[in-house]
C-alpha atoms as a PDB file:
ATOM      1  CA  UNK A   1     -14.792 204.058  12.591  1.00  0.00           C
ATOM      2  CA  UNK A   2     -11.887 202.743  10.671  1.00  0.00           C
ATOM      3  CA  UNK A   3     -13.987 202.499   7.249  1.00  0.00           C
ATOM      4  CA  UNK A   4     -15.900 205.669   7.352  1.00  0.00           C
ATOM      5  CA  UNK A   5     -12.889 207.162   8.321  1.00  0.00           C
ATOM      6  CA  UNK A   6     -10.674 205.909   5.305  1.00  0.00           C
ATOM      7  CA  UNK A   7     -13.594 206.287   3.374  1.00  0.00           C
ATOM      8  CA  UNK A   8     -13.862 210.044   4.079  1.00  0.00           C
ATOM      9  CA  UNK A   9      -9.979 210.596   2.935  1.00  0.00           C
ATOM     10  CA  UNK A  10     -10.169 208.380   0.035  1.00  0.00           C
ATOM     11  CA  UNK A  11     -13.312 210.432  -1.351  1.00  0.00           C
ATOM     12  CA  UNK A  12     -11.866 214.096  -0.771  1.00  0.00           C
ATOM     13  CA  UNK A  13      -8.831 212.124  -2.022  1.00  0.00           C
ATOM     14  CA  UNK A  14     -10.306 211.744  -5.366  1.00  0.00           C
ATOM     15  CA  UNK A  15     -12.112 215.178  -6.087  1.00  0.00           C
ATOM     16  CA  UNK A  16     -11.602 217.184  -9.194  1.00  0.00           C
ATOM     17  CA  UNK A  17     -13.265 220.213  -7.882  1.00  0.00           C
ATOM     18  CA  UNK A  18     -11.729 221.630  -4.287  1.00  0.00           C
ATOM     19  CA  UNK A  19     -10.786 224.640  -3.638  1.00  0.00           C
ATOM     20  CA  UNK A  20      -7.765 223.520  -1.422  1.00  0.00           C
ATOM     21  CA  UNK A  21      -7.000 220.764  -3.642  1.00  0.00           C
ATOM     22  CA  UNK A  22      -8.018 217.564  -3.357  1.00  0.00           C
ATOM     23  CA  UNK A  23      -4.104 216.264  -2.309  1.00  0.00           C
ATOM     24  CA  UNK A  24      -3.962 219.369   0.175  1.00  0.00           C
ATOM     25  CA  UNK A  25      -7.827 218.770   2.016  1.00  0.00           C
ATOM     26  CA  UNK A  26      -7.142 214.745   2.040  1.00  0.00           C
ATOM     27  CA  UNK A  27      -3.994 215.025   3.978  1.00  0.00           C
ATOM     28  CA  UNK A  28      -5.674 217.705   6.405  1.00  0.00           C
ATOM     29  CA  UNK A  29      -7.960 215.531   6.932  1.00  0.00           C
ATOM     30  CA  UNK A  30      -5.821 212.398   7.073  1.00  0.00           C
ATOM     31  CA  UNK A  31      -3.484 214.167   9.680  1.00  0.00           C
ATOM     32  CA  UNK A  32      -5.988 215.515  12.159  1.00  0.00           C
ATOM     33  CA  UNK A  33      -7.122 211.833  12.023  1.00  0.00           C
ATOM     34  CA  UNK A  34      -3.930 209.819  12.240  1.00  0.00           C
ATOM     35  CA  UNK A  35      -2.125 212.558  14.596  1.00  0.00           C
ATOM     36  CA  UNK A  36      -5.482 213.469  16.565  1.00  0.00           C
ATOM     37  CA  UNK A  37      -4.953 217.493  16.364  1.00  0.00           C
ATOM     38  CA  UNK A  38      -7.684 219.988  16.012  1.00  0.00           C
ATOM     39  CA  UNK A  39      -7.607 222.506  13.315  1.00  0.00           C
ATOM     40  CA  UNK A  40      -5.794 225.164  15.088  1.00  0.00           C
ATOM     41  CA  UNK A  41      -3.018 222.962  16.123  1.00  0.00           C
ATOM     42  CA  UNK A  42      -2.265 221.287  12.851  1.00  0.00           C
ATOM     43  CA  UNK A  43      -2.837 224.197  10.713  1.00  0.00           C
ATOM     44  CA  UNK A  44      -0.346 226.131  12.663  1.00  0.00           C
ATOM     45  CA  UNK A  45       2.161 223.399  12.450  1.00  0.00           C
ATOM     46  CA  UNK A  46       5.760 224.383  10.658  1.00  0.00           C
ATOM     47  CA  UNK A  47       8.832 222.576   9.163  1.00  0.00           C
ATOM     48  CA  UNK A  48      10.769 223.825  12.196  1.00  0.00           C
ATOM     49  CA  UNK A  49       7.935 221.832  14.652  1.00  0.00           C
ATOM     50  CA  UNK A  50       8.678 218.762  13.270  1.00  0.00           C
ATOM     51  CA  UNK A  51      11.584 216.698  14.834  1.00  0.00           C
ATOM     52  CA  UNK A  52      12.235 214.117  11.881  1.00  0.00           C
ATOM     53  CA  UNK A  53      14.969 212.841  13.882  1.00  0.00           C
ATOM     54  CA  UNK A  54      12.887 212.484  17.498  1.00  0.00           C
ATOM     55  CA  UNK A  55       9.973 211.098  15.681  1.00  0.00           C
ATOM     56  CA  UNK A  56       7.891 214.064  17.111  1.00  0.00           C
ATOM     57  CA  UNK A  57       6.240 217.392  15.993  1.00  0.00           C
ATOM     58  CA  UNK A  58       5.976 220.089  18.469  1.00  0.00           C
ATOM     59  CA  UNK A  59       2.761 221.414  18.676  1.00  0.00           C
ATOM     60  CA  UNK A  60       1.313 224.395  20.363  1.00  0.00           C
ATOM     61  CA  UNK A  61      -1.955 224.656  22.146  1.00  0.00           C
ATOM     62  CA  UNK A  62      -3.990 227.820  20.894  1.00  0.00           C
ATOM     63  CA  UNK A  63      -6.119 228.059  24.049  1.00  0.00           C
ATOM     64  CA  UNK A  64      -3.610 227.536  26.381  1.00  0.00           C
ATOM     65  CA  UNK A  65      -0.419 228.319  24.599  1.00  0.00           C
ATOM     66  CA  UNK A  66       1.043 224.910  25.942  1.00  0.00           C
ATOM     67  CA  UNK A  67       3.574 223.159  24.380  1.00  0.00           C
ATOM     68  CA  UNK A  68       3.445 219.197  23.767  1.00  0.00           C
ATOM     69  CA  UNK A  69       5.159 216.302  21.222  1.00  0.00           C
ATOM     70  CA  UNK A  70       2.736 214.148  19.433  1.00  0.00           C
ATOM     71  CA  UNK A  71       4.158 211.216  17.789  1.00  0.00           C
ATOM     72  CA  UNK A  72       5.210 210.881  14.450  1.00  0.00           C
ATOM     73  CA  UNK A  73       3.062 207.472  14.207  1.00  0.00           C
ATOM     74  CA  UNK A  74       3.582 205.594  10.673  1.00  0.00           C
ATOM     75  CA  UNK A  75       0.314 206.423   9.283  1.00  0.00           C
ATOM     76  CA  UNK A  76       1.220 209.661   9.145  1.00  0.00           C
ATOM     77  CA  UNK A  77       4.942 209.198   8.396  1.00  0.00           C
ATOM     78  CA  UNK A  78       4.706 209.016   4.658  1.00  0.00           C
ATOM     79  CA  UNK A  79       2.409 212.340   4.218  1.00  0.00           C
ATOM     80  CA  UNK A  80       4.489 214.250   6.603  1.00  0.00           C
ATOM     81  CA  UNK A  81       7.341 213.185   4.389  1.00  0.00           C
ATOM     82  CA  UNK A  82       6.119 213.807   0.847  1.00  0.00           C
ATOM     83  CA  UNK A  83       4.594 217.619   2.573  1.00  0.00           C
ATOM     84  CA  UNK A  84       7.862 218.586   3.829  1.00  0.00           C
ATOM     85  CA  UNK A  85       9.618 217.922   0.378  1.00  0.00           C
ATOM     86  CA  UNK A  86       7.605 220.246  -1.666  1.00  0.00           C
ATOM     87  CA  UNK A  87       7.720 222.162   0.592  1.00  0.00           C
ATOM     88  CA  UNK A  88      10.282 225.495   1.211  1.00  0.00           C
ATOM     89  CA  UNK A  89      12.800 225.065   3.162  1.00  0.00           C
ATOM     90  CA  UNK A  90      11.925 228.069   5.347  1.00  0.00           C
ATOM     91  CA  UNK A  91      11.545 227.365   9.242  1.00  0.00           C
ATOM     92  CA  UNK A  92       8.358 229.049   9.518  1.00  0.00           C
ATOM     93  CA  UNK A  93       7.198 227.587   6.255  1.00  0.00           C
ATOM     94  CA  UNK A  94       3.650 225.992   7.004  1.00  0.00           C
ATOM     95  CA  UNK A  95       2.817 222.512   6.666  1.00  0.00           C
ATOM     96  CA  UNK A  96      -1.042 223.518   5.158  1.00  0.00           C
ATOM     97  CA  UNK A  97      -1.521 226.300   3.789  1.00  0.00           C
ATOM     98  CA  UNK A  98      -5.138 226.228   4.780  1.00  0.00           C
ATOM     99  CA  UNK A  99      -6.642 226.237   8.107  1.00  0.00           C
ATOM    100  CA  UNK A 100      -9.387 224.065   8.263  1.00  0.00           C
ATOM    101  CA  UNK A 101     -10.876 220.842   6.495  1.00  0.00           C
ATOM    102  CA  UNK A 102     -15.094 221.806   7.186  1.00  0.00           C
ATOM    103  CA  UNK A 103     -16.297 221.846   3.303  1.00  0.00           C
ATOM    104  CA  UNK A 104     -13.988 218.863   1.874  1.00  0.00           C
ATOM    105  CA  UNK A 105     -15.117 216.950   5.042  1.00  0.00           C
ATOM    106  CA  UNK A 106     -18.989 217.859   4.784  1.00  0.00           C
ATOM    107  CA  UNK A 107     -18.708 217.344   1.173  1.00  0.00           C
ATOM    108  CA  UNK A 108     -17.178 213.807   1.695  1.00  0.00           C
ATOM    109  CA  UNK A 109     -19.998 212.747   3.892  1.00  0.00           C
ATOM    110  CA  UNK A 110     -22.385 214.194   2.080  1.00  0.00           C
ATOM    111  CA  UNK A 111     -21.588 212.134  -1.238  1.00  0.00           C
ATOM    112  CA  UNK A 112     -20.751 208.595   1.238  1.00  0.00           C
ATOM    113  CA  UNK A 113     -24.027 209.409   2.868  1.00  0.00           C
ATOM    114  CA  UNK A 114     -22.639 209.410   6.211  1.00  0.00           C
ATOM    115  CA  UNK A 115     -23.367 211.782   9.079  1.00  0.00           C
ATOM    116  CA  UNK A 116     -22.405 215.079   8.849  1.00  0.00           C
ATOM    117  CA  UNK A 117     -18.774 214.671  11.241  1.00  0.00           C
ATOM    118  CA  UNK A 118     -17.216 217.941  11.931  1.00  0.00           C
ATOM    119  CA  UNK A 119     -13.252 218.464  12.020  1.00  0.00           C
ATOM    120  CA  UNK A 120     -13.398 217.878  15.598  1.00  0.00           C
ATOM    121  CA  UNK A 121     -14.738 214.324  15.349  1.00  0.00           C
ATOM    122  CA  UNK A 122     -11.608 213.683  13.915  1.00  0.00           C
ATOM    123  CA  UNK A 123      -9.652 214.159  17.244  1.00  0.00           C
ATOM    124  CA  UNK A 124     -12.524 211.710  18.696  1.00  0.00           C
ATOM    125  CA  UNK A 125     -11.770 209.202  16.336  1.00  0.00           C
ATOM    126  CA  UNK A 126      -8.172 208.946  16.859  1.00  0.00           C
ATOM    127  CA  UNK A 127      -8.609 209.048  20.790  1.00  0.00           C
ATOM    128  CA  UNK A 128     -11.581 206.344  20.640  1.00  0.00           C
ATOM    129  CA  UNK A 129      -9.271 203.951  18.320  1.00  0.00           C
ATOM    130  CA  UNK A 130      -5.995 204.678  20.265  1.00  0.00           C
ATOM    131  CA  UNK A 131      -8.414 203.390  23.093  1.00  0.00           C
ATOM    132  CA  UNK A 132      -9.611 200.379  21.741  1.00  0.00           C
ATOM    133  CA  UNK A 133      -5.877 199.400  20.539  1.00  0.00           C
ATOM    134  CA  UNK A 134      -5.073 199.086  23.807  1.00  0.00           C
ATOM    135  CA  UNK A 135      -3.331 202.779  24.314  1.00  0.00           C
ATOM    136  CA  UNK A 136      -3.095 203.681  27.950  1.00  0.00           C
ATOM    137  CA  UNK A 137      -4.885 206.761  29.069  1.00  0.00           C
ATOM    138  CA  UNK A 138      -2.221 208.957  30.264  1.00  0.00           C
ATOM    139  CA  UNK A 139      -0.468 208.360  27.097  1.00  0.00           C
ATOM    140  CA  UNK A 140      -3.631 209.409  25.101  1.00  0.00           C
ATOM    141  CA  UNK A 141      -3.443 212.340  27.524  1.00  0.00           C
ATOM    142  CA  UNK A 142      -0.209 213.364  26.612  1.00  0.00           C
ATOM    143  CA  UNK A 143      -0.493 212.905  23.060  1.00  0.00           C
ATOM    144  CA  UNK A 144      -3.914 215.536  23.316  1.00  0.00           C
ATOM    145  CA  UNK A 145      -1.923 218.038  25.271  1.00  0.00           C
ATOM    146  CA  UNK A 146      -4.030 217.605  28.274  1.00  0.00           C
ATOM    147  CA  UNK A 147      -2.075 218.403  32.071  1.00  0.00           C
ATOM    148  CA  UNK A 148      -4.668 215.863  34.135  1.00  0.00           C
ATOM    149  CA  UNK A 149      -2.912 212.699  33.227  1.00  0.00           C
ATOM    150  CA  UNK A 150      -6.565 211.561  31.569  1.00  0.00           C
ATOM    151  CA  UNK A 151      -9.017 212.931  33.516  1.00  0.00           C
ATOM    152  CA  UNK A 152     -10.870 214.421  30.832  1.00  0.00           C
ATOM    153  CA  UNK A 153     -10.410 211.540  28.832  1.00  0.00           C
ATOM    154  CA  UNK A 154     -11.996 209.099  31.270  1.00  0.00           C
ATOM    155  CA  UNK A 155     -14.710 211.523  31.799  1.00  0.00           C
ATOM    156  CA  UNK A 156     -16.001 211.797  28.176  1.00  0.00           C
ATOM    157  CA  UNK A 157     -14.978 208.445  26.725  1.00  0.00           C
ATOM    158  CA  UNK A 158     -15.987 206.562  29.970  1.00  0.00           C
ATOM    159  CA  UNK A 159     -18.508 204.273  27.859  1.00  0.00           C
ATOM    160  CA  UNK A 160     -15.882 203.043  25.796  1.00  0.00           C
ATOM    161  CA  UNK A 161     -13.091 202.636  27.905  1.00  0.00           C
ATOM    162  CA  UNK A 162     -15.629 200.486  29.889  1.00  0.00           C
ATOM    163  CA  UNK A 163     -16.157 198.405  27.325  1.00  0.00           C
ATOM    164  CA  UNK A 164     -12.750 197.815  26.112  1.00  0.00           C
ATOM    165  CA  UNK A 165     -12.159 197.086  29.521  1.00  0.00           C
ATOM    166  CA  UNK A 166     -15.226 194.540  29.614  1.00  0.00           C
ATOM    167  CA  UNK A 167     -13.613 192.917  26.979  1.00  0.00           C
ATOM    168  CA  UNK A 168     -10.214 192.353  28.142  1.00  0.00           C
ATOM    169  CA  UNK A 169     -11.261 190.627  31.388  1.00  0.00           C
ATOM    170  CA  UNK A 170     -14.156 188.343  29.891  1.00  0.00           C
ATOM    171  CA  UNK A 171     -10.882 187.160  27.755  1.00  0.00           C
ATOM    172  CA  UNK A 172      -9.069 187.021  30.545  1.00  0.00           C
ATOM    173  CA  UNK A 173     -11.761 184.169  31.962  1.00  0.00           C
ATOM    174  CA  UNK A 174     -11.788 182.381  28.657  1.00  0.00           C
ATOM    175  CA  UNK A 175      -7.523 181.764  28.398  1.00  0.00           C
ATOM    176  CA  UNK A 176      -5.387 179.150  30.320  1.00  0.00           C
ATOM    177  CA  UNK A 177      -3.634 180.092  33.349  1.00  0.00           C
ATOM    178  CA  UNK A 178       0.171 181.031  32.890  1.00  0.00           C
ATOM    179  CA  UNK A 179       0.999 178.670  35.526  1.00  0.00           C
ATOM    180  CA  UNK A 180      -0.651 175.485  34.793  1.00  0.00           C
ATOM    181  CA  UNK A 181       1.053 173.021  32.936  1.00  0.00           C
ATOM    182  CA  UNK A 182      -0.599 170.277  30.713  1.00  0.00           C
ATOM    183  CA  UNK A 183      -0.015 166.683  31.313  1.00  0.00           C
END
C-alpha cells in the first residue's frame, strides 16, 4: 500500500550505510514503484530513452525485446529530473548505475518490520494502485508493455479489479439520478 510503500523509500532514503548509496537505492526503488518497471527495464534505462519533451521514456523489454513508452507521471518527474542533471551528458549514459534494489529493499522491510517484498512487488504495487485510481486496463496494459490489451492483467489482479468495480456501482445506487430535477 501507499504507506508501506513510502515508508520503504523514506527508510532506504535515510541510510548511512548502503553500498549503492542511500540517494541512488531510494530512487531505484522509488522509480520501479512510481513508473511500475522491473529491474531489468529500469536499470537499462538511458538519457537518450527519455523523451523530456513527450513526457515518455522508452523502455525496452528484456524478454521480449519489445519496445513501449511509459509515462513520465509527476511522482517521478522530479527524480528523473535531478538524475539526469548529474548526470553525463552521454546518450548511452545510464540512469542507475546499479541493477537491482534486493538488499536496500529487504533491508528496509526488515527494520519497518514489514514483509519481506521483493523488487517485483513493486511493479504490483503500481499496477494494483493505478487500478484502484480508476486507470483503465488497457492503459495499465500499455504502460507494462503487455500486447493482450489486459488480458494478463485481468487474469492476475481479477480480485481487485472486482472489487473496485463493486465499489463503483454500489456508489452508483447511493447518488441522485442526472436527470431528475428537485422541486
Amino acid at each position: 500500500n501507499e504507506e508501506q510503500f513510502r515508508a520503504i523509500v523514506d527508510d532506504i532514503r535515510n541510510q548511512k550505510a548502503n553500498g549503492h548509496g542511500a540517494e541512488d537505492s531510494a530512487d531505484y526503488v522509488e522509480l520501479a514503484g512510481t513508473l511500475g518497471l522491473g529491474q531489468a527495464e529500469l536499470s537499462s534505462i538511458e538519457r537518450q530513452h527519455i523523451d523530456l519533451e513527450a513526457g515518455v521514456i522508452h523502455v525496452r523489454r528484456k524478454k521480449s525485446k519489445e519496445t513501449f513508452e511509459v509515462p513520465i507521471f509527476h511522482d517521478a518527474s522530479a527524480i528523473i529530473d535531478r538524475r539526469l542533471a548529474d548526470m553525463p551528458e552521454d546518450p548511452s549514459a545510464r540512469l542507475f548505475g546499479q541493477d537491482n534494489c534486493k538488499k536496500a529493499l529487504a533491508g528496509a522491510c526488515r527494520r519497518l518490520n514489514l514483509p519481506h517484498f521483493e523488487p517485483r512487488s513493486l511493479r504490483r504495487y503500481h499496477i494494483t494502485r493505478a487500478i484502484r485510481k480508476g486507470v483503465d486496463i488497457p492503459t495499465i496494459a500499455n504502460w507494462q508493455g503487455h500486447q493482450d490489451r489486459g488480458a494478463l492483467i485481468v487474469k492476475v489482479y481479477a480480485a481487485e479489479i472486482d472489487r473496485i468495480h463493486s465499489l463503483k456501482m454500489a456508489a452508483m445506487l447511493g447518488a441522485k439520478p442526472e436527470n431528475v430535477v428537485m422541486m
